[in-house]
PDB file of N, CA and C in Angstrom:
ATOM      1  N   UNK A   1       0.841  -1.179   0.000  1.00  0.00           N
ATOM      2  CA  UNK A   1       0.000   0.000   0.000  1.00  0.00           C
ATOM      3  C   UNK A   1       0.889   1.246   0.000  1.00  0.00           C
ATOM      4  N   UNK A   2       0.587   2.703  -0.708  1.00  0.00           N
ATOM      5  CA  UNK A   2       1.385   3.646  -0.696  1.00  0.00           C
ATOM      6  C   UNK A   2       0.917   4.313   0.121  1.00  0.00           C
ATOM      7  N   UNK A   3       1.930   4.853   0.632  1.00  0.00           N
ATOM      8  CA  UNK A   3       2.103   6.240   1.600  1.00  0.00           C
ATOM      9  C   UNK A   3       0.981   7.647   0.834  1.00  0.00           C
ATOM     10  N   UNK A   4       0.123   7.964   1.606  1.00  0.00           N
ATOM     11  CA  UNK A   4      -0.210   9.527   1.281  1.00  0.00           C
ATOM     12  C   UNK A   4       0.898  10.482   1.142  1.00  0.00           C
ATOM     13  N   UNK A   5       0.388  11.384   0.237  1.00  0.00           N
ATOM     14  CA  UNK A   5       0.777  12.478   0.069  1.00  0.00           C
ATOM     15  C   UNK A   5       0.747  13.594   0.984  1.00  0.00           C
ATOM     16  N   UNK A   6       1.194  14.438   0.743  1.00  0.00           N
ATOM     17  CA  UNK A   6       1.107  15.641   2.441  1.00  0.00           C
ATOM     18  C   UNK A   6      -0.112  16.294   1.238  1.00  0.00           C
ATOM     19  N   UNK A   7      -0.496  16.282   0.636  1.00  0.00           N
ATOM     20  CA  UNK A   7      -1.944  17.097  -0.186  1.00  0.00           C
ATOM     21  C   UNK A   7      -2.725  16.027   0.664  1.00  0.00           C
ATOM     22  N   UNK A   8      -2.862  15.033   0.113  1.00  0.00           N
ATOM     23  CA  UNK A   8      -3.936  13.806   0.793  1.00  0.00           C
ATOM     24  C   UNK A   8      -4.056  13.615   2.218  1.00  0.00           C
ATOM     25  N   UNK A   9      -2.648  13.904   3.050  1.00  0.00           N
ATOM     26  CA  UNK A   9      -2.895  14.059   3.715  1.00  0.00           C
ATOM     27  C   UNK A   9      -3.987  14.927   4.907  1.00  0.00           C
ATOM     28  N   UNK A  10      -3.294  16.018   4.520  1.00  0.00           N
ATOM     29  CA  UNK A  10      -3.851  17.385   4.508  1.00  0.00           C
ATOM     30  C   UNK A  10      -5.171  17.261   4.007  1.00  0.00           C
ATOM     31  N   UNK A  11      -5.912  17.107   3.424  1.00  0.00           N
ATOM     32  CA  UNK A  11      -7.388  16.347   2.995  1.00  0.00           C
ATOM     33  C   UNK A  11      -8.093  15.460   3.750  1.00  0.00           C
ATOM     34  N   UNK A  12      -7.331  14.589   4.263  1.00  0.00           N
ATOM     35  CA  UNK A  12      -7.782  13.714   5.473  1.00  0.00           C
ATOM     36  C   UNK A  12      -7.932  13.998   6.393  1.00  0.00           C
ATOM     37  N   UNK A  13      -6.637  15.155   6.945  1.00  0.00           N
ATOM     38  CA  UNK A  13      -6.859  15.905   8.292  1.00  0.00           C
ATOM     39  C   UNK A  13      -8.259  16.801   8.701  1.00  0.00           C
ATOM     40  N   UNK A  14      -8.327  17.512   6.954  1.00  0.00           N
ATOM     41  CA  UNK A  14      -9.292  18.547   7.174  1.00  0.00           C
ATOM     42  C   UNK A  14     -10.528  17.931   7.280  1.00  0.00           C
ATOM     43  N   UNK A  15     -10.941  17.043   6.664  1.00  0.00           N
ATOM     44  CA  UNK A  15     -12.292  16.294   7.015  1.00  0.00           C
ATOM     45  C   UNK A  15     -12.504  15.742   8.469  1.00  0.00           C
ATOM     46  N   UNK A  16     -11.181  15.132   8.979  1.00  0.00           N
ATOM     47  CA  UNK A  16     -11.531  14.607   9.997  1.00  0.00           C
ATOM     48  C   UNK A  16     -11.567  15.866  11.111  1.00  0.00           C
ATOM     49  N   UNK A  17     -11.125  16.740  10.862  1.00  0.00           N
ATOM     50  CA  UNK A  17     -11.388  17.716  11.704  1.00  0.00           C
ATOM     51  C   UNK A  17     -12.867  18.712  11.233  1.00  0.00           C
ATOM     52  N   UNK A  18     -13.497  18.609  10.264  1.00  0.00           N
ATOM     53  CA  UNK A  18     -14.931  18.860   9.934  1.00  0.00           C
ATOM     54  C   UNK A  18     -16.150  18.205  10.697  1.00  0.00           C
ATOM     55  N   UNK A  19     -15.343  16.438  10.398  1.00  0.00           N
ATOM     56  CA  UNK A  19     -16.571  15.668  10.923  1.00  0.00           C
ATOM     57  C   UNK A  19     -16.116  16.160  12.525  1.00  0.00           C
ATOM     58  N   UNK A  20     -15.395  16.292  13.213  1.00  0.00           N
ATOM     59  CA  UNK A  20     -15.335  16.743  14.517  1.00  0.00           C
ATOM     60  C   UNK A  20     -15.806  17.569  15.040  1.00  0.00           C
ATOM     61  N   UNK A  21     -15.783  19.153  14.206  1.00  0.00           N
ATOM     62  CA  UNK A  21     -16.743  19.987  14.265  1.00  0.00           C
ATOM     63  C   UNK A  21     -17.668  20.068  14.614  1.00  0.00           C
ATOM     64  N   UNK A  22     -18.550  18.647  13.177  1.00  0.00           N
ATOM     65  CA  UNK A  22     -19.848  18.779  13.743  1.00  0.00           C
ATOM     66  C   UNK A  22     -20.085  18.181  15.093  1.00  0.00           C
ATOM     67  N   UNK A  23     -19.365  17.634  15.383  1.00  0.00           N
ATOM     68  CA  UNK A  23     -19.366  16.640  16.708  1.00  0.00           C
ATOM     69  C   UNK A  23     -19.936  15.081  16.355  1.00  0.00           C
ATOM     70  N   UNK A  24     -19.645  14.943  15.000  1.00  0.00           N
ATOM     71  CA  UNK A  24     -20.365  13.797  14.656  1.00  0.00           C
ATOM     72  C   UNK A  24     -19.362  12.494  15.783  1.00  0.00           C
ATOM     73  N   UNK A  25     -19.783  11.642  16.508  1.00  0.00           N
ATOM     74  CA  UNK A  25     -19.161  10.519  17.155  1.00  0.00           C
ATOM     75  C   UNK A  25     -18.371   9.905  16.508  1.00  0.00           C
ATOM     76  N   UNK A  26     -17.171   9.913  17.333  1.00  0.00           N
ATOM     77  CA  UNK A  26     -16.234   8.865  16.882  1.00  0.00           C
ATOM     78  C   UNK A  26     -16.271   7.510  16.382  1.00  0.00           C
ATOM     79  N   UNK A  27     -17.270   6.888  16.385  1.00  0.00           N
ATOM     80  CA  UNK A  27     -17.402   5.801  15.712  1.00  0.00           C
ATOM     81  C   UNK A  27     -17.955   6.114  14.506  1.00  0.00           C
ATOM     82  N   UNK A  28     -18.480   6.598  14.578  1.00  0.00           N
ATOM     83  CA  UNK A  28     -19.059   7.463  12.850  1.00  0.00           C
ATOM     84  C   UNK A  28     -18.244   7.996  12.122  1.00  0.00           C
ATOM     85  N   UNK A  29     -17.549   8.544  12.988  1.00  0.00           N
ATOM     86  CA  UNK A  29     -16.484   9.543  12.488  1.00  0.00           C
ATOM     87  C   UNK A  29     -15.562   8.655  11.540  1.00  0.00           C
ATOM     88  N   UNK A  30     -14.728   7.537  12.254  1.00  0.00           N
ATOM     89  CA  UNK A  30     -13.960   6.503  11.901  1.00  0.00           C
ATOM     90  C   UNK A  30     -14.500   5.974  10.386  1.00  0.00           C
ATOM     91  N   UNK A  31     -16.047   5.149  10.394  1.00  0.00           N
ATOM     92  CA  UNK A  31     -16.313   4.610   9.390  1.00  0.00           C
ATOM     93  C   UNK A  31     -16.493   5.220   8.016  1.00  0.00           C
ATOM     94  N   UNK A  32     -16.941   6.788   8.850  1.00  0.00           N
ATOM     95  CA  UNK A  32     -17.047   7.429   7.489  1.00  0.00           C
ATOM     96  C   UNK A  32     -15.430   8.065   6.527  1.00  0.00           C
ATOM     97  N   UNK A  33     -14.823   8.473   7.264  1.00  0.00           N
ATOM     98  CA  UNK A  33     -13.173   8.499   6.969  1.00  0.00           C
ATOM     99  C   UNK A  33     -12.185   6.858   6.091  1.00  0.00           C
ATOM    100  N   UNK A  34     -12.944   6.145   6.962  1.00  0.00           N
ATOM    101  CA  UNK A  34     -12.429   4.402   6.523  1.00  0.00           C
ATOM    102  C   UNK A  34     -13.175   4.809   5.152  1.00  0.00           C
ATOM    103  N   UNK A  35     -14.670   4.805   4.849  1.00  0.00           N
ATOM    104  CA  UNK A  35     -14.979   4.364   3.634  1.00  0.00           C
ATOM    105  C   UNK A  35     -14.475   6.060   2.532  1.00  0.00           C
ATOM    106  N   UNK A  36     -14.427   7.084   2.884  1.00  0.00           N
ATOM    107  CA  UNK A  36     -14.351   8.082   1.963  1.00  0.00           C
ATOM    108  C   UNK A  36     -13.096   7.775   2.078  1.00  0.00           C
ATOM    109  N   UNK A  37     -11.806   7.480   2.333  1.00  0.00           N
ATOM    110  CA  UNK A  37     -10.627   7.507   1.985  1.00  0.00           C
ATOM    111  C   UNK A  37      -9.831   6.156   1.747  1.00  0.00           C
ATOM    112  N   UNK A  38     -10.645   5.029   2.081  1.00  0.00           N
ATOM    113  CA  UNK A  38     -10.396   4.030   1.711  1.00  0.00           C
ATOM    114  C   UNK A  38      -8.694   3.290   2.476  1.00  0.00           C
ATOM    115  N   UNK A  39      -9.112   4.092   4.011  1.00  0.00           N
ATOM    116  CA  UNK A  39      -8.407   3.768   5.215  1.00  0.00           C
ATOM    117  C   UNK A  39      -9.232   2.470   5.954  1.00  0.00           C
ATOM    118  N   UNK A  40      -7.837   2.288   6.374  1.00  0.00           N
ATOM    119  CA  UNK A  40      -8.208   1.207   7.616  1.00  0.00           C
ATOM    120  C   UNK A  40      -9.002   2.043   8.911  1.00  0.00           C
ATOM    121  N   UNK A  41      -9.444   1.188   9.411  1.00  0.00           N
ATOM    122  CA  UNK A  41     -10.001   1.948  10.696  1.00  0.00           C
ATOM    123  C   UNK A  41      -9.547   2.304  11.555  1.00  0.00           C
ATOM    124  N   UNK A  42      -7.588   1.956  11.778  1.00  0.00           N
ATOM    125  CA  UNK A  42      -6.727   2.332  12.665  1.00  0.00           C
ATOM    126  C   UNK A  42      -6.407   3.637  12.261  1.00  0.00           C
ATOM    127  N   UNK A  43      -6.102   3.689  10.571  1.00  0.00           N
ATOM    128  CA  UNK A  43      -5.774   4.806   9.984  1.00  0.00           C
ATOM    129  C   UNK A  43      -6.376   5.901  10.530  1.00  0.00           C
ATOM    130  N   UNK A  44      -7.918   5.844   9.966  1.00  0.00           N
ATOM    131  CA  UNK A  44      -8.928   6.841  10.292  1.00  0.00           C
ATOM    132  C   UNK A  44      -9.176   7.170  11.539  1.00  0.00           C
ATOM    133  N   UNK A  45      -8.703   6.509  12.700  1.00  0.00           N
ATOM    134  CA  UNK A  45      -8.624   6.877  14.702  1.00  0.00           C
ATOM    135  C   UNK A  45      -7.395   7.655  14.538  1.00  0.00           C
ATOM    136  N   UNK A  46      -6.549   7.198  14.131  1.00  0.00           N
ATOM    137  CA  UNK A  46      -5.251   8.262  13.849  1.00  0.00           C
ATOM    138  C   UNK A  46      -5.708   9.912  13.198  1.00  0.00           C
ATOM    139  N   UNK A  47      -6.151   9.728  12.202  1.00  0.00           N
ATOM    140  CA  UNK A  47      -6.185  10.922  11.594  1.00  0.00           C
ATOM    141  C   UNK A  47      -7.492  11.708  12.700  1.00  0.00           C
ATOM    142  N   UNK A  48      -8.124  10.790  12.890  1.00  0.00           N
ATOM    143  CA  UNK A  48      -9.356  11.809  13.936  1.00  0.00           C
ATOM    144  C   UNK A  48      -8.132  12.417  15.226  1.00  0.00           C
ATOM    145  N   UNK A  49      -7.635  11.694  15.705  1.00  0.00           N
ATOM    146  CA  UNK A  49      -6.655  11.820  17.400  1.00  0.00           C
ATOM    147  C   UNK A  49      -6.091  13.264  16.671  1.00  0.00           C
ATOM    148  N   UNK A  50      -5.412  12.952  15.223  1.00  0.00           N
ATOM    149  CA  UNK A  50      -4.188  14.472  14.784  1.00  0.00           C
ATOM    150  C   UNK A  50      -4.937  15.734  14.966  1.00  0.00           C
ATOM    151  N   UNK A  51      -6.801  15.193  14.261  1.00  0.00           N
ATOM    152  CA  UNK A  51      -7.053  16.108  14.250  1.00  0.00           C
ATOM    153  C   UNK A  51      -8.158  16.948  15.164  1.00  0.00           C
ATOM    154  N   UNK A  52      -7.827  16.184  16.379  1.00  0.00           N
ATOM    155  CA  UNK A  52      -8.578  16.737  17.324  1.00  0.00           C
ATOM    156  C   UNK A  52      -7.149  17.434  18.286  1.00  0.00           C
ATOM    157  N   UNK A  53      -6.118  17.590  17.731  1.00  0.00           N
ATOM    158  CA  UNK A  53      -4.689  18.420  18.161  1.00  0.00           C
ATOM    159  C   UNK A  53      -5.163  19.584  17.713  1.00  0.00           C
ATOM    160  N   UNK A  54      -5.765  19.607  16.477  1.00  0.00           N
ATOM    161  CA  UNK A  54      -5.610  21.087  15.538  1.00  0.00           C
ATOM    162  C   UNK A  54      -6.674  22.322  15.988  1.00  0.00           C
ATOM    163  N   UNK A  55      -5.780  23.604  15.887  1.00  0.00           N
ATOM    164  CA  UNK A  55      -6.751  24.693  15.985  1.00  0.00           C
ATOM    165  C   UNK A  55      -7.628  25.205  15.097  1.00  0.00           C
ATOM    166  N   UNK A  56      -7.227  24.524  13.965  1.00  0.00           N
ATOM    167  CA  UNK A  56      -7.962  25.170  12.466  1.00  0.00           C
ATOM    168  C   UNK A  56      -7.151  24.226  11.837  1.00  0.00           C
ATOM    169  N   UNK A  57      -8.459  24.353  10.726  1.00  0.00           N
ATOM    170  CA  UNK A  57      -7.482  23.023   9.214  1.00  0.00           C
ATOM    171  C   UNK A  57      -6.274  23.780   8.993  1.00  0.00           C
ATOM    172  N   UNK A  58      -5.902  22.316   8.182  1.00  0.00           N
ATOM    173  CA  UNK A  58      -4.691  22.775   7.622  1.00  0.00           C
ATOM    174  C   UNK A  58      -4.417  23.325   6.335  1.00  0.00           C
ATOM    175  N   UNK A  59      -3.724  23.823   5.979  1.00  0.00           N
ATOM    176  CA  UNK A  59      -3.174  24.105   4.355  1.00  0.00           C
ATOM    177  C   UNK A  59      -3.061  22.965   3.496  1.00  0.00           C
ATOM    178  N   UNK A  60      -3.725  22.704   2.697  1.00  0.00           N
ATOM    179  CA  UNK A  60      -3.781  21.388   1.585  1.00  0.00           C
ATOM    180  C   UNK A  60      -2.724  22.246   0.658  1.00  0.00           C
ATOM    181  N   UNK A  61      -1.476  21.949   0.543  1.00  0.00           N
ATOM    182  CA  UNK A  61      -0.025  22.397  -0.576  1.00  0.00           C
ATOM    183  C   UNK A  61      -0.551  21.711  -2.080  1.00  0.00           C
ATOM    184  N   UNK A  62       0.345  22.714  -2.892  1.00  0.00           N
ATOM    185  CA  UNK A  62       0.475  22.043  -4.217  1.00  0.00           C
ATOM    186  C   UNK A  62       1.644  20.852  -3.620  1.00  0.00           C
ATOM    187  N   UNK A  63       2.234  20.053  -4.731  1.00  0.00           N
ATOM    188  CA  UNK A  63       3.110  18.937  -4.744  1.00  0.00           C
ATOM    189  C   UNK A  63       4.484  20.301  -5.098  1.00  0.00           C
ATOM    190  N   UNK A  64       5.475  20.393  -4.840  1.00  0.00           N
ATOM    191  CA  UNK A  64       6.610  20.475  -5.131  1.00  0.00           C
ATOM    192  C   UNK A  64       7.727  19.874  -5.900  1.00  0.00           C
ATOM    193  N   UNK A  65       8.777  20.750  -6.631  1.00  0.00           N
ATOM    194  CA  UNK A  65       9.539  20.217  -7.759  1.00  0.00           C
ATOM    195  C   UNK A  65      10.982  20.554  -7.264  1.00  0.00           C
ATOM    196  N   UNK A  66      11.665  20.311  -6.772  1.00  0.00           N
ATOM    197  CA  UNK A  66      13.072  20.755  -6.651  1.00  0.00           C
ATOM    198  C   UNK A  66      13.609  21.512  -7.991  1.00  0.00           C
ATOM    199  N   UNK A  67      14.620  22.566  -7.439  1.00  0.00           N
ATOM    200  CA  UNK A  67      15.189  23.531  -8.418  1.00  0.00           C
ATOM    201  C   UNK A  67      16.605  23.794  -7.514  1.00  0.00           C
ATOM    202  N   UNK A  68      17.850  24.300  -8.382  1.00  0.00           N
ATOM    203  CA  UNK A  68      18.679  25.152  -7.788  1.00  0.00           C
ATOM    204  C   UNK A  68      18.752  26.176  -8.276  1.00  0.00           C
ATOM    205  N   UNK A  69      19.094  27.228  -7.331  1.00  0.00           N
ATOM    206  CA  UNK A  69      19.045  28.512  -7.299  1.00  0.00           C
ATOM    207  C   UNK A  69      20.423  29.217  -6.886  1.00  0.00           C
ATOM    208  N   UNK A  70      21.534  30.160  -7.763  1.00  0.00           N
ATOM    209  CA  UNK A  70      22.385  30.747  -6.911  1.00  0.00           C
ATOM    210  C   UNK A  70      22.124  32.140  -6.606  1.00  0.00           C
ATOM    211  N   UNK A  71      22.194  32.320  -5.557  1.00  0.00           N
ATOM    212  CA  UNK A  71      21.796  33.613  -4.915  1.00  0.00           C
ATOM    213  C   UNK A  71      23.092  34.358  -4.289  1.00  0.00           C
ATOM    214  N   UNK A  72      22.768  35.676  -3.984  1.00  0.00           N
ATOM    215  CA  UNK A  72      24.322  35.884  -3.464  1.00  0.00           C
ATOM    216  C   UNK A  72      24.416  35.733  -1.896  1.00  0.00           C
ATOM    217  N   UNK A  73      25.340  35.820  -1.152  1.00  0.00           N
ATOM    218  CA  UNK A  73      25.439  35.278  -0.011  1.00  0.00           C
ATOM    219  C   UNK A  73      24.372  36.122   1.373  1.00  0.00           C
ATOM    220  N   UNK A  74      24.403  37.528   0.857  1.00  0.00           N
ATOM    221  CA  UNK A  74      23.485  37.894   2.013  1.00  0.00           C
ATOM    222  C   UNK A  74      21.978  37.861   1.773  1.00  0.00           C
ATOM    223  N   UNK A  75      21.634  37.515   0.352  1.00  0.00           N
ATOM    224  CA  UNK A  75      20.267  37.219   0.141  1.00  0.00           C
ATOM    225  C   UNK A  75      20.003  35.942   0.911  1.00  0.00           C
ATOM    226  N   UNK A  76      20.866  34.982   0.754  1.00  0.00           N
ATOM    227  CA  UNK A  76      20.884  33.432   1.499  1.00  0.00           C
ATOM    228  C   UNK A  76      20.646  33.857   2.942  1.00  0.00           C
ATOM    229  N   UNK A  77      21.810  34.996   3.581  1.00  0.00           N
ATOM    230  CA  UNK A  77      21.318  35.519   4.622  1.00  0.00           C
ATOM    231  C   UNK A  77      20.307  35.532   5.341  1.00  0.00           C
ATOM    232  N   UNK A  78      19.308  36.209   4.953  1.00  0.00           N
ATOM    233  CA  UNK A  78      18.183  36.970   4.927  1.00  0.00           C
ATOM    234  C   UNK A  78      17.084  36.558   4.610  1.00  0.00           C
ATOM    235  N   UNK A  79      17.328  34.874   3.406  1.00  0.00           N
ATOM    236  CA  UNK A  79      15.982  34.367   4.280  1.00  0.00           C
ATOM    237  C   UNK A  79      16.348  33.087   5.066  1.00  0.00           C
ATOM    238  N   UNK A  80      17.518  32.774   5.403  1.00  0.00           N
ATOM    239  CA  UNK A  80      17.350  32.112   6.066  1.00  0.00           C
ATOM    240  C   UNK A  80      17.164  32.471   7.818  1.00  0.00           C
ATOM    241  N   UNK A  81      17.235  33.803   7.786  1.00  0.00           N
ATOM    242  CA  UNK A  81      17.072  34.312   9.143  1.00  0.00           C
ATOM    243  C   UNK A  81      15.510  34.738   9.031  1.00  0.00           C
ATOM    244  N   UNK A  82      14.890  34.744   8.224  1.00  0.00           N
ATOM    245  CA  UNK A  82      13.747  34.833   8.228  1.00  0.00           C
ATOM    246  C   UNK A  82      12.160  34.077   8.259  1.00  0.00           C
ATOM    247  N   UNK A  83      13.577  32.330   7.620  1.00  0.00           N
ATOM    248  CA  UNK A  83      13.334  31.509   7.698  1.00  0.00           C
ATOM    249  C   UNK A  83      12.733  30.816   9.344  1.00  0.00           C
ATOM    250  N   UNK A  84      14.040  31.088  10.003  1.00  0.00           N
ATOM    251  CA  UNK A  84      14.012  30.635  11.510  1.00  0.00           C
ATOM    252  C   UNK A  84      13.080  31.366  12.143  1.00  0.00           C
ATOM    253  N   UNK A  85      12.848  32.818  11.846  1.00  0.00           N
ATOM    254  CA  UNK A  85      11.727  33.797  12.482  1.00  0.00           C
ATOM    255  C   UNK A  85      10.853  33.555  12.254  1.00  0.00           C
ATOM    256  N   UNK A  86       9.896  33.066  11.133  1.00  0.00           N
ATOM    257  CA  UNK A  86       8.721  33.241  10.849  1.00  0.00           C
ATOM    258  C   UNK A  86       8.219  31.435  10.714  1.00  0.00           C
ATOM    259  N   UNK A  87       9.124  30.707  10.884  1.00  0.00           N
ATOM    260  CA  UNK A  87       8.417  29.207  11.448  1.00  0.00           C
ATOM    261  C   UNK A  87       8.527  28.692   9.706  1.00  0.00           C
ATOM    262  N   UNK A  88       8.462  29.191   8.516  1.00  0.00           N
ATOM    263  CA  UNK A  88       8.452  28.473   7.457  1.00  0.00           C
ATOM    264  C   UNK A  88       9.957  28.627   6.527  1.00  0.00           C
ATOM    265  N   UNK A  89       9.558  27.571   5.839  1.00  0.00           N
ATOM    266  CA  UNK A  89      10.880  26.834   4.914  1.00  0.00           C
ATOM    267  C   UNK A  89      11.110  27.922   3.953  1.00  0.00           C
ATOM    268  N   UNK A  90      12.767  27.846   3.599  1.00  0.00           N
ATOM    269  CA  UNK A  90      12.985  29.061   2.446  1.00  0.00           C
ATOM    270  C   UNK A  90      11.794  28.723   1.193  1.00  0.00           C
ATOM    271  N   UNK A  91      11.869  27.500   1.276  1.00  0.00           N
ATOM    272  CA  UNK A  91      11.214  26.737  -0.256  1.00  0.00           C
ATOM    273  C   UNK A  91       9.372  27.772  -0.280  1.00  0.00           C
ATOM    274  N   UNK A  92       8.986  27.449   1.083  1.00  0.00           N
ATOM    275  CA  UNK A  92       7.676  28.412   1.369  1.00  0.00           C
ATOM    276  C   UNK A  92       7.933  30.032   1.290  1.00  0.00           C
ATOM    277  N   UNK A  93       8.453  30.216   1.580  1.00  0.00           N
ATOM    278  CA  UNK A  93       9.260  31.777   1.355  1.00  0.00           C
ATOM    279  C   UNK A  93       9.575  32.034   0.214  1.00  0.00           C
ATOM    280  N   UNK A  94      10.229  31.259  -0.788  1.00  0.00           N
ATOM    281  CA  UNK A  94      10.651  31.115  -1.984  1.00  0.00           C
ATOM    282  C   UNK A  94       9.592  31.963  -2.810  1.00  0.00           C
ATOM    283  N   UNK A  95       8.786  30.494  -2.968  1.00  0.00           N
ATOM    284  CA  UNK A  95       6.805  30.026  -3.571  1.00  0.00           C
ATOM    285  C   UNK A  95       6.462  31.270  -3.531  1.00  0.00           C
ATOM    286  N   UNK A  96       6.012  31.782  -2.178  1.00  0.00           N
ATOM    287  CA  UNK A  96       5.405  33.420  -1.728  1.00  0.00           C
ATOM    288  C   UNK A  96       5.844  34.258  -2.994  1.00  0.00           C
ATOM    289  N   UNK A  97       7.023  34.544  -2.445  1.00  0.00           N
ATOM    290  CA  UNK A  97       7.710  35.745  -3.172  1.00  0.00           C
ATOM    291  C   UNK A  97       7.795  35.849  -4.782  1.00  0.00           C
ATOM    292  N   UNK A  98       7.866  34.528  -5.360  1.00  0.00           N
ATOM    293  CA  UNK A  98       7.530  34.347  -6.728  1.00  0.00           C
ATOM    294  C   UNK A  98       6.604  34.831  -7.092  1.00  0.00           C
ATOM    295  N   UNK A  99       5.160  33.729  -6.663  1.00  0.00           N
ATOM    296  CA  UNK A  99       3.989  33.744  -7.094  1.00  0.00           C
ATOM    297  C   UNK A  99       3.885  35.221  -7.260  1.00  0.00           C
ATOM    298  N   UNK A 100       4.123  36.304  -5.535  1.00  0.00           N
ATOM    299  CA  UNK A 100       3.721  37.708  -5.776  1.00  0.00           C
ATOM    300  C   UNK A 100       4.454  38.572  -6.760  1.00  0.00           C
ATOM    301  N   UNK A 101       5.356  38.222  -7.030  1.00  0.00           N
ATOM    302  CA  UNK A 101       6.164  38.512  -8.758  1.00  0.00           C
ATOM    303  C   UNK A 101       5.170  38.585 -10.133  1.00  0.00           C
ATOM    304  N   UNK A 102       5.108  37.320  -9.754  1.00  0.00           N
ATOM    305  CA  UNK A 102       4.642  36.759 -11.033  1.00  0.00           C
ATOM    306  C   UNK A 102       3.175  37.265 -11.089  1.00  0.00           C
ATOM    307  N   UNK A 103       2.419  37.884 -10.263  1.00  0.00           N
ATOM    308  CA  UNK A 103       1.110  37.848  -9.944  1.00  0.00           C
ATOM    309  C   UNK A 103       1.355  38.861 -11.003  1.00  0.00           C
ATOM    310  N   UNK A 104       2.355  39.815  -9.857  1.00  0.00           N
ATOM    311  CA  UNK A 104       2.389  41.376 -10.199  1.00  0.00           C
ATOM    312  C   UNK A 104       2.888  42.093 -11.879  1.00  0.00           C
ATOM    313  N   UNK A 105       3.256  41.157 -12.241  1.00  0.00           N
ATOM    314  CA  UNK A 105       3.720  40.808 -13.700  1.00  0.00           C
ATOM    315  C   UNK A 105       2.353  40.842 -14.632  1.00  0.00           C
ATOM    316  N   UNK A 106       1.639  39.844 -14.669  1.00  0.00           N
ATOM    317  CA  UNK A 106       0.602  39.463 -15.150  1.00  0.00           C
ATOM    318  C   UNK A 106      -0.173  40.825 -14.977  1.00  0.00           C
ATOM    319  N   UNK A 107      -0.685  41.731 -13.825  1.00  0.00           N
ATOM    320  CA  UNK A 107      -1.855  42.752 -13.560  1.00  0.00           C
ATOM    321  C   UNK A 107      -0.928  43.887 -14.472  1.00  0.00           C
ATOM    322  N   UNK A 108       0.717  44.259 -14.532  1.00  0.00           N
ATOM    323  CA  UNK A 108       1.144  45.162 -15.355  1.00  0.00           C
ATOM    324  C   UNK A 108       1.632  44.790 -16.777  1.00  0.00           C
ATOM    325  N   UNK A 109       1.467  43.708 -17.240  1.00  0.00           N
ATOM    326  CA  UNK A 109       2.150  43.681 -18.464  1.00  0.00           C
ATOM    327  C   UNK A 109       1.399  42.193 -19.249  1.00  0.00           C
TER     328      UNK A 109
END
């Protein structure tokens, strides 16, 4: 059997933290997670337990592609200190800063 994806994952979490919401019972909860995701029923007690940790769903990510990048040394700097400050990965920092490039590209040209 394959491993989920952190998307699928993240999909699993958020439901099981929906059906929690409603307060639907844990045994309900379980079967309905087992049959919509086509988990075991240990699986689906797991993903309910993660997601009765959570304060709010989670972020369902695109999939990611590795790239290299040379940058000059105090740009590396700067996010990697920004990196450690703000709790996310250069790669998430990266994504951000592109996309808002690229957004900003597209609305002027």
């Amino acid at each position: 059997m394959t491993r989920s994806t952190k998307a699928e994952k993240a999909r699993q979490l958020n439901t099981a933290y929906a059906l929690l919401q409603r307060r639907v019972a844990w045994s309900e909860a379980v079967q309905r997670l087992s049959r919509q995701f086509a988990l075991s029923e240990r699986q689906a007690y797991r993903y309910l337990e993660e997601a009765a940790q959570l304060e709010r769903p989670v972020e369902v990510t695109e999939a990611t592609v590795p790239i290299t990048l040379k940058l000059p040394p105090s740009t590396v700097g700067q996010l990697r200190k920004y990196s450690r400050s703000s709790g996310l990965t250069i790669g998430a920092i990266v994504a951000r800063a592109l996309n808002a490039f690229l957004s900003a590209l597209k609305r002027h040209g």
